[in-house]
PDB file of N, CA and C in Angstrom:
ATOM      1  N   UNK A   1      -7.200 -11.036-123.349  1.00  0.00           N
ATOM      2  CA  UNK A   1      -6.452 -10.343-122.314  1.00  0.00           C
ATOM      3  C   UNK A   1      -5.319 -11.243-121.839  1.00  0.00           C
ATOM      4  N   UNK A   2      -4.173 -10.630-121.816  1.00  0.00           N
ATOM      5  CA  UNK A   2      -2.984 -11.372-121.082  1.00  0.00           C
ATOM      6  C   UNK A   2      -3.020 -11.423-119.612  1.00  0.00           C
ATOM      7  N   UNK A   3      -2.963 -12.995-119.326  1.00  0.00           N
ATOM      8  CA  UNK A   3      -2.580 -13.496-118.081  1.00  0.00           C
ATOM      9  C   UNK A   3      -1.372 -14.181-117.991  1.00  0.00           C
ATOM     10  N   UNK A   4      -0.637 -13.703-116.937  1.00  0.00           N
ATOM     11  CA  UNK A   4       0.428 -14.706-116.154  1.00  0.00           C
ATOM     12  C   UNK A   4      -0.055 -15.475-115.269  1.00  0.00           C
ATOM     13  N   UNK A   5      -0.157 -16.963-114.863  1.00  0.00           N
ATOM     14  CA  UNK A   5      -0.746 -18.069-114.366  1.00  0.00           C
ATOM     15  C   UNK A   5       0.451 -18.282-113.852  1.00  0.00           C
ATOM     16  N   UNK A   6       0.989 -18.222-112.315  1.00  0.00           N
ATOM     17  CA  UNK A   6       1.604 -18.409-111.525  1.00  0.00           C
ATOM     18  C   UNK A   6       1.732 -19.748-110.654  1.00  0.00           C
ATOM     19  N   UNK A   7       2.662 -20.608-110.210  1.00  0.00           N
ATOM     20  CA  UNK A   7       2.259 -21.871-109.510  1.00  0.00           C
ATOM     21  C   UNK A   7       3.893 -22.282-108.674  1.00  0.00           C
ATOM     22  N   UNK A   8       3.086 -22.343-107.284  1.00  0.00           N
ATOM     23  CA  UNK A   8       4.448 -23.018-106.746  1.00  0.00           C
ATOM     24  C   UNK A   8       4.582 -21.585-105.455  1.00  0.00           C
ATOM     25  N   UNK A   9       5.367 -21.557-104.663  1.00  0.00           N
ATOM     26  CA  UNK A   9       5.808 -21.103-103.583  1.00  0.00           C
ATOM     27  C   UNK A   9       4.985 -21.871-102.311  1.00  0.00           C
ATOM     28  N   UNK A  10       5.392 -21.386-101.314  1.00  0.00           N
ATOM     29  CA  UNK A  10       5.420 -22.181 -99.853  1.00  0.00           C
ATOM     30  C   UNK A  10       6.424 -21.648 -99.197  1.00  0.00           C
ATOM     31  N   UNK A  11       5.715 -23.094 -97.571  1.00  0.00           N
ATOM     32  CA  UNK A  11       6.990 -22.515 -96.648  1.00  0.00           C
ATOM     33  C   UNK A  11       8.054 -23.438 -96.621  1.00  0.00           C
ATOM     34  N   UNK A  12       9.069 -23.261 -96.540  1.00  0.00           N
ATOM     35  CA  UNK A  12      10.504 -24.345 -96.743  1.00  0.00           C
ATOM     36  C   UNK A  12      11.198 -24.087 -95.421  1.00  0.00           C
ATOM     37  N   UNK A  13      12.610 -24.727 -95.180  1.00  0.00           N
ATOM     38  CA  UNK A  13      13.287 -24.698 -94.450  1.00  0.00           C
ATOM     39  C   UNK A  13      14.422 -24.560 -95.250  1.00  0.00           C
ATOM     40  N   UNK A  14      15.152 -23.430 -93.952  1.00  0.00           N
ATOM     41  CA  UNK A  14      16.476 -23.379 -94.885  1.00  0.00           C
ATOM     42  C   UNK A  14      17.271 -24.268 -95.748  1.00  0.00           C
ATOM     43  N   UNK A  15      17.863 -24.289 -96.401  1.00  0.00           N
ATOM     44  CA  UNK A  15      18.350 -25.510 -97.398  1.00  0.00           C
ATOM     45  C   UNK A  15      17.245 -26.526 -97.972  1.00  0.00           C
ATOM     46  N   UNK A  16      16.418 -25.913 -97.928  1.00  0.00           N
ATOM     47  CA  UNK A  16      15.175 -26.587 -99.142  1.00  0.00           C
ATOM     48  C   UNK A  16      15.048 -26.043-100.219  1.00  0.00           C
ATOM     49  N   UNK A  17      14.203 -26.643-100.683  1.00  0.00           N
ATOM     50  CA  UNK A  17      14.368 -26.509-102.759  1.00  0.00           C
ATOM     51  C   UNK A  17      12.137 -26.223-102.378  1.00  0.00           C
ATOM     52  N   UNK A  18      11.700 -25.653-103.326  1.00  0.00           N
ATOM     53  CA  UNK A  18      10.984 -24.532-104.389  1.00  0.00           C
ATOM     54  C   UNK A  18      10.896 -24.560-105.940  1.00  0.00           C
ATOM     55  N   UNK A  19      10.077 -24.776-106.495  1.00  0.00           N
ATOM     56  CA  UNK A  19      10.116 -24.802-107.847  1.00  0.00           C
ATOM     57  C   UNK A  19       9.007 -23.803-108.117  1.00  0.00           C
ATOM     58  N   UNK A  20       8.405 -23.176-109.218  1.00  0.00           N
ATOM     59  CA  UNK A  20       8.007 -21.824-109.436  1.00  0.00           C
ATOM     60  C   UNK A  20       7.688 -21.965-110.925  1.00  0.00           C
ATOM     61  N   UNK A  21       6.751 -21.311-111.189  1.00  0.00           N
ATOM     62  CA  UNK A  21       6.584 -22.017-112.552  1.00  0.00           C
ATOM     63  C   UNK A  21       5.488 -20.866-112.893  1.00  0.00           C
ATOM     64  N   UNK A  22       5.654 -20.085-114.474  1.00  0.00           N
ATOM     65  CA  UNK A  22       4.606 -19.157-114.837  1.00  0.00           C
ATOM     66  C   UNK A  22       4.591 -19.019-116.351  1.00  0.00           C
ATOM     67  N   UNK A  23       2.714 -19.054-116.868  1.00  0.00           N
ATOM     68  CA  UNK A  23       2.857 -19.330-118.353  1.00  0.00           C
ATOM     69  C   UNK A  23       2.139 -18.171-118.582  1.00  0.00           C
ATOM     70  N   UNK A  24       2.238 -17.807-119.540  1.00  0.00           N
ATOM     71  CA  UNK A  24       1.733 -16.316-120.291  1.00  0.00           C
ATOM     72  C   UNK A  24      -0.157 -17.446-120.912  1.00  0.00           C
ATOM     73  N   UNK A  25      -0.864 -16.659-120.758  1.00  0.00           N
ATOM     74  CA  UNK A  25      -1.949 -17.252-122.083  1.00  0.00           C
ATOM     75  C   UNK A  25      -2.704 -16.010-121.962  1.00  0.00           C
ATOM     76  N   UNK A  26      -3.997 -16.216-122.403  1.00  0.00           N
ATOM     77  CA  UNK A  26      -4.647 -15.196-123.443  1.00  0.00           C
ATOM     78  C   UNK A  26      -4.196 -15.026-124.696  1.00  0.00           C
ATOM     79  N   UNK A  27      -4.139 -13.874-125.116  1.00  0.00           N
ATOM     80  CA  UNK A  27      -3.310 -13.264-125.855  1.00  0.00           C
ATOM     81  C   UNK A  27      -2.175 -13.645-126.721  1.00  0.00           C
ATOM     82  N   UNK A  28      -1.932 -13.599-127.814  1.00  0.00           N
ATOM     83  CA  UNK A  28      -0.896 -14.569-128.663  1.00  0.00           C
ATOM     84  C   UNK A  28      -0.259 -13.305-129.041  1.00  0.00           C
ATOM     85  N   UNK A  29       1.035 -13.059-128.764  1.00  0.00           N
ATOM     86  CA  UNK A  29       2.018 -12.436-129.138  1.00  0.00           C
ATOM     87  C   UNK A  29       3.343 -12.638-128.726  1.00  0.00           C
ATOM     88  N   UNK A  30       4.209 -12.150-129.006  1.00  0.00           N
ATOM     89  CA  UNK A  30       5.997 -12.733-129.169  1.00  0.00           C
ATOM     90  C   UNK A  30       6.273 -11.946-127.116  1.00  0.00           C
ATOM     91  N   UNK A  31       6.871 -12.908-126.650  1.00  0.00           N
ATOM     92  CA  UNK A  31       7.455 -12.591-125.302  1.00  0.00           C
ATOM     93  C   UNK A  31       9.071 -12.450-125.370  1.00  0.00           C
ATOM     94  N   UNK A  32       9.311 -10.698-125.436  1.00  0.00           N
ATOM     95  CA  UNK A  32      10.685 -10.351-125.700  1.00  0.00           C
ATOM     96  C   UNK A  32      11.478 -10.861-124.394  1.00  0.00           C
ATOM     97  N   UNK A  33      11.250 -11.222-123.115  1.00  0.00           N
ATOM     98  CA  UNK A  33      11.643 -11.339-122.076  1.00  0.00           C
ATOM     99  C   UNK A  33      10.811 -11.827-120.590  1.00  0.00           C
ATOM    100  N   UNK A  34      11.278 -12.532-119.981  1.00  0.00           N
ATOM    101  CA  UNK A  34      10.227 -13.110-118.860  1.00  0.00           C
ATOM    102  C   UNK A  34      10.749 -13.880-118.075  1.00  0.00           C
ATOM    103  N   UNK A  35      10.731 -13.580-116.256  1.00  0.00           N
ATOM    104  CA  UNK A  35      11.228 -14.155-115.418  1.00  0.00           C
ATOM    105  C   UNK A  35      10.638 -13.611-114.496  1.00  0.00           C
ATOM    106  N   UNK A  36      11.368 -13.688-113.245  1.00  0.00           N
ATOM    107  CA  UNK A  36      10.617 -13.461-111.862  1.00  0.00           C
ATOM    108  C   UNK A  36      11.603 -12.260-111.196  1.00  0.00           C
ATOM    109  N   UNK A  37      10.832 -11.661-110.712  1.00  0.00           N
ATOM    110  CA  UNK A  37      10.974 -10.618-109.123  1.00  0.00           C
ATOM    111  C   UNK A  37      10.746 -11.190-108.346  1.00  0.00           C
ATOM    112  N   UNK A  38      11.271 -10.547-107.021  1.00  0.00           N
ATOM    113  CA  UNK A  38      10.956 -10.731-105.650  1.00  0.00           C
ATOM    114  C   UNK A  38      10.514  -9.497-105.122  1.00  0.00           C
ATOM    115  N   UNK A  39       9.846  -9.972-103.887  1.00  0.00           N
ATOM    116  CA  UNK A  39       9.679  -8.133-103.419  1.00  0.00           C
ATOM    117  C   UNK A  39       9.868  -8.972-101.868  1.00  0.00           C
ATOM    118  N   UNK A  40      10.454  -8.776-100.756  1.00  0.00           N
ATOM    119  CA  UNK A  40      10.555  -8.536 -99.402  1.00  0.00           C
ATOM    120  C   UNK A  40       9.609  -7.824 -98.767  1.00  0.00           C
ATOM    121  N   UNK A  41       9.348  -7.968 -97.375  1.00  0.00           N
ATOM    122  CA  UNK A  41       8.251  -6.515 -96.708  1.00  0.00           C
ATOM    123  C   UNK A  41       9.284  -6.015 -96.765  1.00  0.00           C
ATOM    124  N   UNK A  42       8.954  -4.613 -96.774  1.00  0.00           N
ATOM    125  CA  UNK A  42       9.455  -3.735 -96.820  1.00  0.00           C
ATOM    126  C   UNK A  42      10.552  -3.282 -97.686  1.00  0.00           C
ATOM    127  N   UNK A  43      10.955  -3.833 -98.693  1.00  0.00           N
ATOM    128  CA  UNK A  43      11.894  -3.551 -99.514  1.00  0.00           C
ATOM    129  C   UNK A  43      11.367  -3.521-101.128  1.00  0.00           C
ATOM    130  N   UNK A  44      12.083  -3.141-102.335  1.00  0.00           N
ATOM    131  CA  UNK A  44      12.071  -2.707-103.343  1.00  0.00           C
ATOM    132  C   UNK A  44      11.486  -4.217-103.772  1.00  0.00           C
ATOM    133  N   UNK A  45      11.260  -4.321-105.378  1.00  0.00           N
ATOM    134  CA  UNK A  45      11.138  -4.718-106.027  1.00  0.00           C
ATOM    135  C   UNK A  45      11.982  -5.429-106.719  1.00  0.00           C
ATOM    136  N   UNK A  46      13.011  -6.574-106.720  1.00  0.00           N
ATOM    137  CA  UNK A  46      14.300  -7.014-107.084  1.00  0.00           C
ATOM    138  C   UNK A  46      13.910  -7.980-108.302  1.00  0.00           C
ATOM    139  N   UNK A  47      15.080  -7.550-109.082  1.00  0.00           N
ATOM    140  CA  UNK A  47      15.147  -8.657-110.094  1.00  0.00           C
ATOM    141  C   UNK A  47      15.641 -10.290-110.025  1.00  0.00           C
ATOM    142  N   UNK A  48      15.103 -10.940-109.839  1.00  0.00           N
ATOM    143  CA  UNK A  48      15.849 -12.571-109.666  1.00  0.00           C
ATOM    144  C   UNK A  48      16.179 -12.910-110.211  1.00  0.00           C
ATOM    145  N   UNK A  49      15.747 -13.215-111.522  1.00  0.00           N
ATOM    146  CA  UNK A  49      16.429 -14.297-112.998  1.00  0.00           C
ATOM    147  C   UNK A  49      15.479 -13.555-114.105  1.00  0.00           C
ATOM    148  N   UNK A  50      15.930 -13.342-115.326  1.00  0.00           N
ATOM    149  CA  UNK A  50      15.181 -13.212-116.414  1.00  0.00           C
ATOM    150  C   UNK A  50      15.513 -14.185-117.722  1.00  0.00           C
ATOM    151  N   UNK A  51      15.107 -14.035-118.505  1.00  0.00           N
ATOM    152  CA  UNK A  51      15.462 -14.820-119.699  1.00  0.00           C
ATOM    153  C   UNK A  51      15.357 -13.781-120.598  1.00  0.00           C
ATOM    154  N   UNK A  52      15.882 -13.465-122.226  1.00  0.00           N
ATOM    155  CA  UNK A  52      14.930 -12.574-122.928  1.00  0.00           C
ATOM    156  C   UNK A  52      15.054 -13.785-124.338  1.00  0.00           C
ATOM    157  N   UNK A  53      14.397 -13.163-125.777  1.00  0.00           N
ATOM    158  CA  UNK A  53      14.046 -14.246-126.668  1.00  0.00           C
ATOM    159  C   UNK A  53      15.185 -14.796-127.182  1.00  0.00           C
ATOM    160  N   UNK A  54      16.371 -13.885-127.066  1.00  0.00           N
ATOM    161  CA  UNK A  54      17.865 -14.884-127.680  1.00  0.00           C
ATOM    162  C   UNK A  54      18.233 -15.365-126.605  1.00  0.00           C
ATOM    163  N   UNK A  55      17.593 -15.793-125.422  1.00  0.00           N
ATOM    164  CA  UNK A  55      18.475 -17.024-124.541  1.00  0.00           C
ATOM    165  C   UNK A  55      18.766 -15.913-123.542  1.00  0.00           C
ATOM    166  N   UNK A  56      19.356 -14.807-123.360  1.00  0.00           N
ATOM    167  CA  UNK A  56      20.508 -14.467-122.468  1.00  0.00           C
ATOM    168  C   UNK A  56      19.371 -14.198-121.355  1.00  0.00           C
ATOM    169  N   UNK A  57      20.560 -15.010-120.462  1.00  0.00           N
ATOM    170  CA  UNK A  57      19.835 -14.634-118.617  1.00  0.00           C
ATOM    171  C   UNK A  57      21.143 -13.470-118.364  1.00  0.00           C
ATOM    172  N   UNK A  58      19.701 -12.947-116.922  1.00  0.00           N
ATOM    173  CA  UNK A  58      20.164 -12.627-116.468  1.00  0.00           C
ATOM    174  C   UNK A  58      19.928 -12.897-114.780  1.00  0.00           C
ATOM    175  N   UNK A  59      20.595 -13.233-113.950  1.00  0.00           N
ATOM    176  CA  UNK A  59      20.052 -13.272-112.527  1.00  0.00           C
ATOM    177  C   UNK A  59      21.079 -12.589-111.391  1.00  0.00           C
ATOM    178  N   UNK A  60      20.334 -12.584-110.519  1.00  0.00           N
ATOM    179  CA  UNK A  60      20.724 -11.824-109.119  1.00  0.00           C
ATOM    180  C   UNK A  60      22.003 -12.460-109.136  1.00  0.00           C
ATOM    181  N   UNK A  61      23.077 -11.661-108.437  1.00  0.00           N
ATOM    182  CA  UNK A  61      23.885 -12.379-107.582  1.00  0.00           C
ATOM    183  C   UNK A  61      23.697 -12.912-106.491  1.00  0.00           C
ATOM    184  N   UNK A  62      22.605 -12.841-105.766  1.00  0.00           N
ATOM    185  CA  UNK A  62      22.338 -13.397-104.419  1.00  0.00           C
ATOM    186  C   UNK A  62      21.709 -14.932-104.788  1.00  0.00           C
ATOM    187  N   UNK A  63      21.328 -15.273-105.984  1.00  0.00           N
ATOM    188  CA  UNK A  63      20.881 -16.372-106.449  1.00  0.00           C
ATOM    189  C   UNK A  63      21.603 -17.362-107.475  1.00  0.00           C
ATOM    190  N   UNK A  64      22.951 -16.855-108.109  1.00  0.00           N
ATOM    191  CA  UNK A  64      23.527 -17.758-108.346  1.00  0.00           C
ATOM    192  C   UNK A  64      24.069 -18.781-108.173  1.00  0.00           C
ATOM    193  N   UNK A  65      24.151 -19.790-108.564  1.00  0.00           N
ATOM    194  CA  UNK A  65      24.636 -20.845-108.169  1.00  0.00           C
ATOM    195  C   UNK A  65      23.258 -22.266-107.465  1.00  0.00           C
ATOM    196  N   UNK A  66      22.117 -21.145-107.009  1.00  0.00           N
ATOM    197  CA  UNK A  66      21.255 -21.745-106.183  1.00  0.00           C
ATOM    198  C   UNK A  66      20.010 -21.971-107.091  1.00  0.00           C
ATOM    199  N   UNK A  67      19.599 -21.202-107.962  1.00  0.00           N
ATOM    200  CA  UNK A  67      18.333 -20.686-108.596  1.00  0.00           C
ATOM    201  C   UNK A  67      18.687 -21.024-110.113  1.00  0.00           C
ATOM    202  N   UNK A  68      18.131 -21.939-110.615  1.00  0.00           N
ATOM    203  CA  UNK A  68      17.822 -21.906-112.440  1.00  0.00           C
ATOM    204  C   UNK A  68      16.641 -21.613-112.706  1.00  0.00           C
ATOM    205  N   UNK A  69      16.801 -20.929-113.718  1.00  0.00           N
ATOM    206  CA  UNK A  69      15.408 -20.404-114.572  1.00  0.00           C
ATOM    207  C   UNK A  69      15.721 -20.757-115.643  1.00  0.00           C
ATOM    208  N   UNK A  70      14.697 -21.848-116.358  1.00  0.00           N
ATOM    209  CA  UNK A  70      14.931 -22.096-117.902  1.00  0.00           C
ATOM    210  C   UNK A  70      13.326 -21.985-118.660  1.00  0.00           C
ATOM    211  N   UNK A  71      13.238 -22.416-119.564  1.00  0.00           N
ATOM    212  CA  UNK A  71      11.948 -22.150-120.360  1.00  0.00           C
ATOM    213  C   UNK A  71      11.859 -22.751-121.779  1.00  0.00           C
ATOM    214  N   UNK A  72      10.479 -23.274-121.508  1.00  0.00           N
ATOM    215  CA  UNK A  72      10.140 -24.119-122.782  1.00  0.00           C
ATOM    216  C   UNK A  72      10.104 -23.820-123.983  1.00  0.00           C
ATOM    217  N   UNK A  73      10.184 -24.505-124.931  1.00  0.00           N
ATOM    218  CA  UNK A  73      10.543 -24.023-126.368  1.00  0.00           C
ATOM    219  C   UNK A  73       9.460 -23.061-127.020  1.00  0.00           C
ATOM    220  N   UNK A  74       7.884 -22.841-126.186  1.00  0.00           N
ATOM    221  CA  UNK A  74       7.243 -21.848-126.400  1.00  0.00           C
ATOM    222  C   UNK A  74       7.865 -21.069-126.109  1.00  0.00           C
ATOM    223  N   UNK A  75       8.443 -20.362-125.335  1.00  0.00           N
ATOM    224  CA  UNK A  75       9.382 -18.896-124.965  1.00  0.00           C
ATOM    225  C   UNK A  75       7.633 -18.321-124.065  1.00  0.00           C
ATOM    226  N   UNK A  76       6.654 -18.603-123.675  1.00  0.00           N
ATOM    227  CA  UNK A  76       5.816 -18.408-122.638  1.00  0.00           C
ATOM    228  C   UNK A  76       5.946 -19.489-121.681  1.00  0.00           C
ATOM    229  N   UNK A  77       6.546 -20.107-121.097  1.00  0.00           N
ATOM    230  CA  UNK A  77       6.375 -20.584-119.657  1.00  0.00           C
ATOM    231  C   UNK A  77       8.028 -21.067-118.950  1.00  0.00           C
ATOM    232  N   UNK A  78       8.112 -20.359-118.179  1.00  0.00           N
ATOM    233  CA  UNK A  78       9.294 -20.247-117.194  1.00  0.00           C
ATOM    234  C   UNK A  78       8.877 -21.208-116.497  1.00  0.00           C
ATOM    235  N   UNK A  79      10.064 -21.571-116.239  1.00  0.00           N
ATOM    236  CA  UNK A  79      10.098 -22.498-114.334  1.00  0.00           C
ATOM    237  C   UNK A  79      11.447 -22.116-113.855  1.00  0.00           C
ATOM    238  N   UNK A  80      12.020 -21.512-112.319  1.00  0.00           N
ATOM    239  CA  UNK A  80      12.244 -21.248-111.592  1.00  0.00           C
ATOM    240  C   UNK A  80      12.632 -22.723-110.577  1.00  0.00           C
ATOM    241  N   UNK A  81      13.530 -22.888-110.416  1.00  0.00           N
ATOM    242  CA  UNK A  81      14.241 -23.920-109.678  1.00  0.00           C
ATOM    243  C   UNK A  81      14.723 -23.481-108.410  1.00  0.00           C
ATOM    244  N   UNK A  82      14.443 -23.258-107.626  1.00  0.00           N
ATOM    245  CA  UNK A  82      14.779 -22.816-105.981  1.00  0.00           C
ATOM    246  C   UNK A  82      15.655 -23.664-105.076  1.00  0.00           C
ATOM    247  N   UNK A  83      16.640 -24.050-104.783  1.00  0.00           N
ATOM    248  CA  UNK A  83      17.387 -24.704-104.104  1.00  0.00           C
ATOM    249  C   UNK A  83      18.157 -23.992-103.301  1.00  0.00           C
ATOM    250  N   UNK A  84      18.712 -24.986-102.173  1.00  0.00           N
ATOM    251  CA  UNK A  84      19.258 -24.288-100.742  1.00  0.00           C
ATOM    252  C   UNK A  84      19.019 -22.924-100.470  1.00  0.00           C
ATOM    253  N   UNK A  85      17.462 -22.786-100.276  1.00  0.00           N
ATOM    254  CA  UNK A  85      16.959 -21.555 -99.976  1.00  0.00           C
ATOM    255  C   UNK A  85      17.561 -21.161 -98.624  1.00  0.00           C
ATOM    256  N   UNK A  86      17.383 -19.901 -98.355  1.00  0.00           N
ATOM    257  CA  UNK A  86      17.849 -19.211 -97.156  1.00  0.00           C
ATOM    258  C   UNK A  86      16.803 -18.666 -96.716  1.00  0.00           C
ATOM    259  N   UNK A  87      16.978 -17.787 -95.500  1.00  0.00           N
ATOM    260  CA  UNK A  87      16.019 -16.761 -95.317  1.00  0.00           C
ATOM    261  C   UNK A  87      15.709 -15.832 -96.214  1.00  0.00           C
ATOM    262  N   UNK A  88      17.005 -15.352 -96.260  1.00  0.00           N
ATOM    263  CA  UNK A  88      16.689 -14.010 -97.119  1.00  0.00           C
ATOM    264  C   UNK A  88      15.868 -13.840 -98.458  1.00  0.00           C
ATOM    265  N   UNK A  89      15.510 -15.147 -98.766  1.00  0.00           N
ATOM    266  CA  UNK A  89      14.942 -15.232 -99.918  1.00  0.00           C
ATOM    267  C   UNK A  89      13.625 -15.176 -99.962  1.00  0.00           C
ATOM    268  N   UNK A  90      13.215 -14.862 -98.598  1.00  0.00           N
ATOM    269  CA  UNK A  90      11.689 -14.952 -98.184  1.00  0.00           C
ATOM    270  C   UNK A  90      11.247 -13.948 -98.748  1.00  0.00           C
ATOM    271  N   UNK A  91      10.103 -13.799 -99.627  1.00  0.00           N
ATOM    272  CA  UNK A  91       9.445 -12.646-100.625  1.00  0.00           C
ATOM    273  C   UNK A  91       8.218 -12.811-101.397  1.00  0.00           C
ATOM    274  N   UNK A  92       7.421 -12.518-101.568  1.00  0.00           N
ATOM    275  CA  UNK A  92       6.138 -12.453-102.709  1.00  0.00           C
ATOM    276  C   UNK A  92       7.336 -12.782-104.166  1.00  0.00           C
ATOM    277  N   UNK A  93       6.976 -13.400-104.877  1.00  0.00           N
ATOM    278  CA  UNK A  93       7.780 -13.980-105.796  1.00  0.00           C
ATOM    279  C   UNK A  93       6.480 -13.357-107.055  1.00  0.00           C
ATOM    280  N   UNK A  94       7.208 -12.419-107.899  1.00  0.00           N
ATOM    281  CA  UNK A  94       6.142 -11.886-109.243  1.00  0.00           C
ATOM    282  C   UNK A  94       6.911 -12.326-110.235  1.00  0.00           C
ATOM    283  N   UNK A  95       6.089 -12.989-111.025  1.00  0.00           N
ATOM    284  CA  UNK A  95       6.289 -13.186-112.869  1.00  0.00           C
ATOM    285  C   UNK A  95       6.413 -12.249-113.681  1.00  0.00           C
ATOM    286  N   UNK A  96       7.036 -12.300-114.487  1.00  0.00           N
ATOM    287  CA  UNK A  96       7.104 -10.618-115.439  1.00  0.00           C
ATOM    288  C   UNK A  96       7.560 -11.281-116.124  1.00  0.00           C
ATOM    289  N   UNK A  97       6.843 -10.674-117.925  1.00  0.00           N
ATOM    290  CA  UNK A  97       6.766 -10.574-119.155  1.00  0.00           C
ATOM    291  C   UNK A  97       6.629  -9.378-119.868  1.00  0.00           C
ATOM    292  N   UNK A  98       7.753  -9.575-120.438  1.00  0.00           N
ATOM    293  CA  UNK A  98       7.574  -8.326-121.953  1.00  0.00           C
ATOM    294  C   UNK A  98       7.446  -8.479-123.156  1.00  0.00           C
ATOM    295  N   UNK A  99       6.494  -7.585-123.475  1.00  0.00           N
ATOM    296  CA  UNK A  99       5.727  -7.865-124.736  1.00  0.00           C
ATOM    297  C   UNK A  99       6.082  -6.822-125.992  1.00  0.00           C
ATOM    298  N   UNK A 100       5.497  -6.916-126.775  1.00  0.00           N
ATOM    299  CA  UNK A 100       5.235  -5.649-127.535  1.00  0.00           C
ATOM    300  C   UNK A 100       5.650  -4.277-127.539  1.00  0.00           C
ATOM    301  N   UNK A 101       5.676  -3.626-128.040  1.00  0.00           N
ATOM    302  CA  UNK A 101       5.596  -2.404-128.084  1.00  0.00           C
ATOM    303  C   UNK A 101       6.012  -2.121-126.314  1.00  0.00           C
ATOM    304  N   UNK A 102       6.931  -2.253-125.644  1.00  0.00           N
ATOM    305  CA  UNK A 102       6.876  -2.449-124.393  1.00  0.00           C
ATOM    306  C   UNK A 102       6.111  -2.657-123.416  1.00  0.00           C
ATOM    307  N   UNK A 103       5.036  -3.249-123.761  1.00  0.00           N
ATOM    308  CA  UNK A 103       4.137  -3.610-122.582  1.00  0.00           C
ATOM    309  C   UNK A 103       4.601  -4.677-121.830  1.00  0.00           C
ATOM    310  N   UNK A 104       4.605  -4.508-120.190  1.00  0.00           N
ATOM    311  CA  UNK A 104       4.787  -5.467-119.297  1.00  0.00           C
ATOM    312  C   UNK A 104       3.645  -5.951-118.464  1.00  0.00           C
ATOM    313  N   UNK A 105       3.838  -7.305-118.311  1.00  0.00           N
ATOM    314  CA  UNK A 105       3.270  -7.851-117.787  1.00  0.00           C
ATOM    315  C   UNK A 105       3.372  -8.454-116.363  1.00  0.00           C
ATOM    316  N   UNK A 106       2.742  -8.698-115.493  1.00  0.00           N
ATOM    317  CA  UNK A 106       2.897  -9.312-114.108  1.00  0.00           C
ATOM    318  C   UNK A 106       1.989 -10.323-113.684  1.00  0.00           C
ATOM    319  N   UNK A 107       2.432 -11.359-113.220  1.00  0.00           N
ATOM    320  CA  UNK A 107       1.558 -12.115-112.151  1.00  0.00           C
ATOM    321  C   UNK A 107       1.092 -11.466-110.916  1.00  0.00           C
ATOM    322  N   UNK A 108       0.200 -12.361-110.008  1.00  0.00           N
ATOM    323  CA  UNK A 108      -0.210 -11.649-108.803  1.00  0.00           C
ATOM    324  C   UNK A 108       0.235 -11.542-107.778  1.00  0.00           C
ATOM    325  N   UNK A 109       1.965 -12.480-107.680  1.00  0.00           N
ATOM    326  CA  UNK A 109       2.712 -13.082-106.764  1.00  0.00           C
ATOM    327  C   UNK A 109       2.428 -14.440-106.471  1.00  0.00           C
ATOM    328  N   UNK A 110       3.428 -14.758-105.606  1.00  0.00           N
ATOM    329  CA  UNK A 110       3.403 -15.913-105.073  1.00  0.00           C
ATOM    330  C   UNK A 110       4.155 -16.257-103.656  1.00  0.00           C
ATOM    331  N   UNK A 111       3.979 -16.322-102.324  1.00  0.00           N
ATOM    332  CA  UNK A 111       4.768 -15.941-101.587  1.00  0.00           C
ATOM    333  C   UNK A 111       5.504 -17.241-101.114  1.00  0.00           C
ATOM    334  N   UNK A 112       6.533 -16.787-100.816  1.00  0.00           N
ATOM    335  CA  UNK A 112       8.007 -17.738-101.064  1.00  0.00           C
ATOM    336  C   UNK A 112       8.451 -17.377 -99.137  1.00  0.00           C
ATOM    337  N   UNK A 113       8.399 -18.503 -98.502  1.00  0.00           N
ATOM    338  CA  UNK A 113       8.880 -17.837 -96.992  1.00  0.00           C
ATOM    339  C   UNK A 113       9.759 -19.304 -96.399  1.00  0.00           C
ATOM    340  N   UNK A 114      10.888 -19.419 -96.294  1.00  0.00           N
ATOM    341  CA  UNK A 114      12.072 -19.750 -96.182  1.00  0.00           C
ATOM    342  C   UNK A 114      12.401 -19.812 -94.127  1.00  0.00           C
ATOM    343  N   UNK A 115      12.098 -20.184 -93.427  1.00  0.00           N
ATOM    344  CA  UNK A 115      12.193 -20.368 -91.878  1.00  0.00           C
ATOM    345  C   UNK A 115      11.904 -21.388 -91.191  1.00  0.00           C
ATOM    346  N   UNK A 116      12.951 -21.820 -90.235  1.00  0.00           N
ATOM    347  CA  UNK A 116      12.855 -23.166 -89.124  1.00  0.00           C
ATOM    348  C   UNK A 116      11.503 -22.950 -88.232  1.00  0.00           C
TER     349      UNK A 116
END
């Protein structure tokens, strides 16, 4: 069975750094794509950074410049680089992987809360 193994979030202060980190195991198959969401109370489900298997990211505009996501030469384990966090960035932080035949995958979160 596929698991995402999630690690990292806390509470920070504005202009603090976060690192984030999630590895696929179980299951041995090719990961077409894999990065992180955010979710806010009360708000949608947002995309933050992805990777897919030829390299190309993609990330938020609200996180450029601030946020790297790179990944090990397995193509299963992301890390997430969090710097000069803000508030707004305060969120349950989910892992997501795509697999196969389109199956996606999720972590269980991780909550990410950003306040003096």
């Amino acid at each position: 069975q596929v698991q995402l193994v999630e690690s990292g979030g806390g509470l920070v202060q504005p202009g603090g750094s976060l690192g984030l980190s999630c590895t696929v195991s179980g299951d041995t198959f090719t990961i077409y794509n894999m990065g992180w969401y955010r979710q806010a109370p009360g708000k949608e489900r947002d995309v933050v950074a992805t990777i897919d298997i030829s390299g190309n990211l993609v990330e938020d505009d609200s996180v450029k410049g601030r946020f790297t996501l790179s990944r090990d030469n397995t193509r299963r384990t992301v890390f997430l680089q969090m710097n000069n966090l803000k508030p707004e960035d305060t969120a349950v932080y989910f892992c997501y992987a795509l697999g196969p035949y389109g199956r996606q995958y999720w972590g269980k979160g991780t909550a990410v809360t950003v306040s003096h």
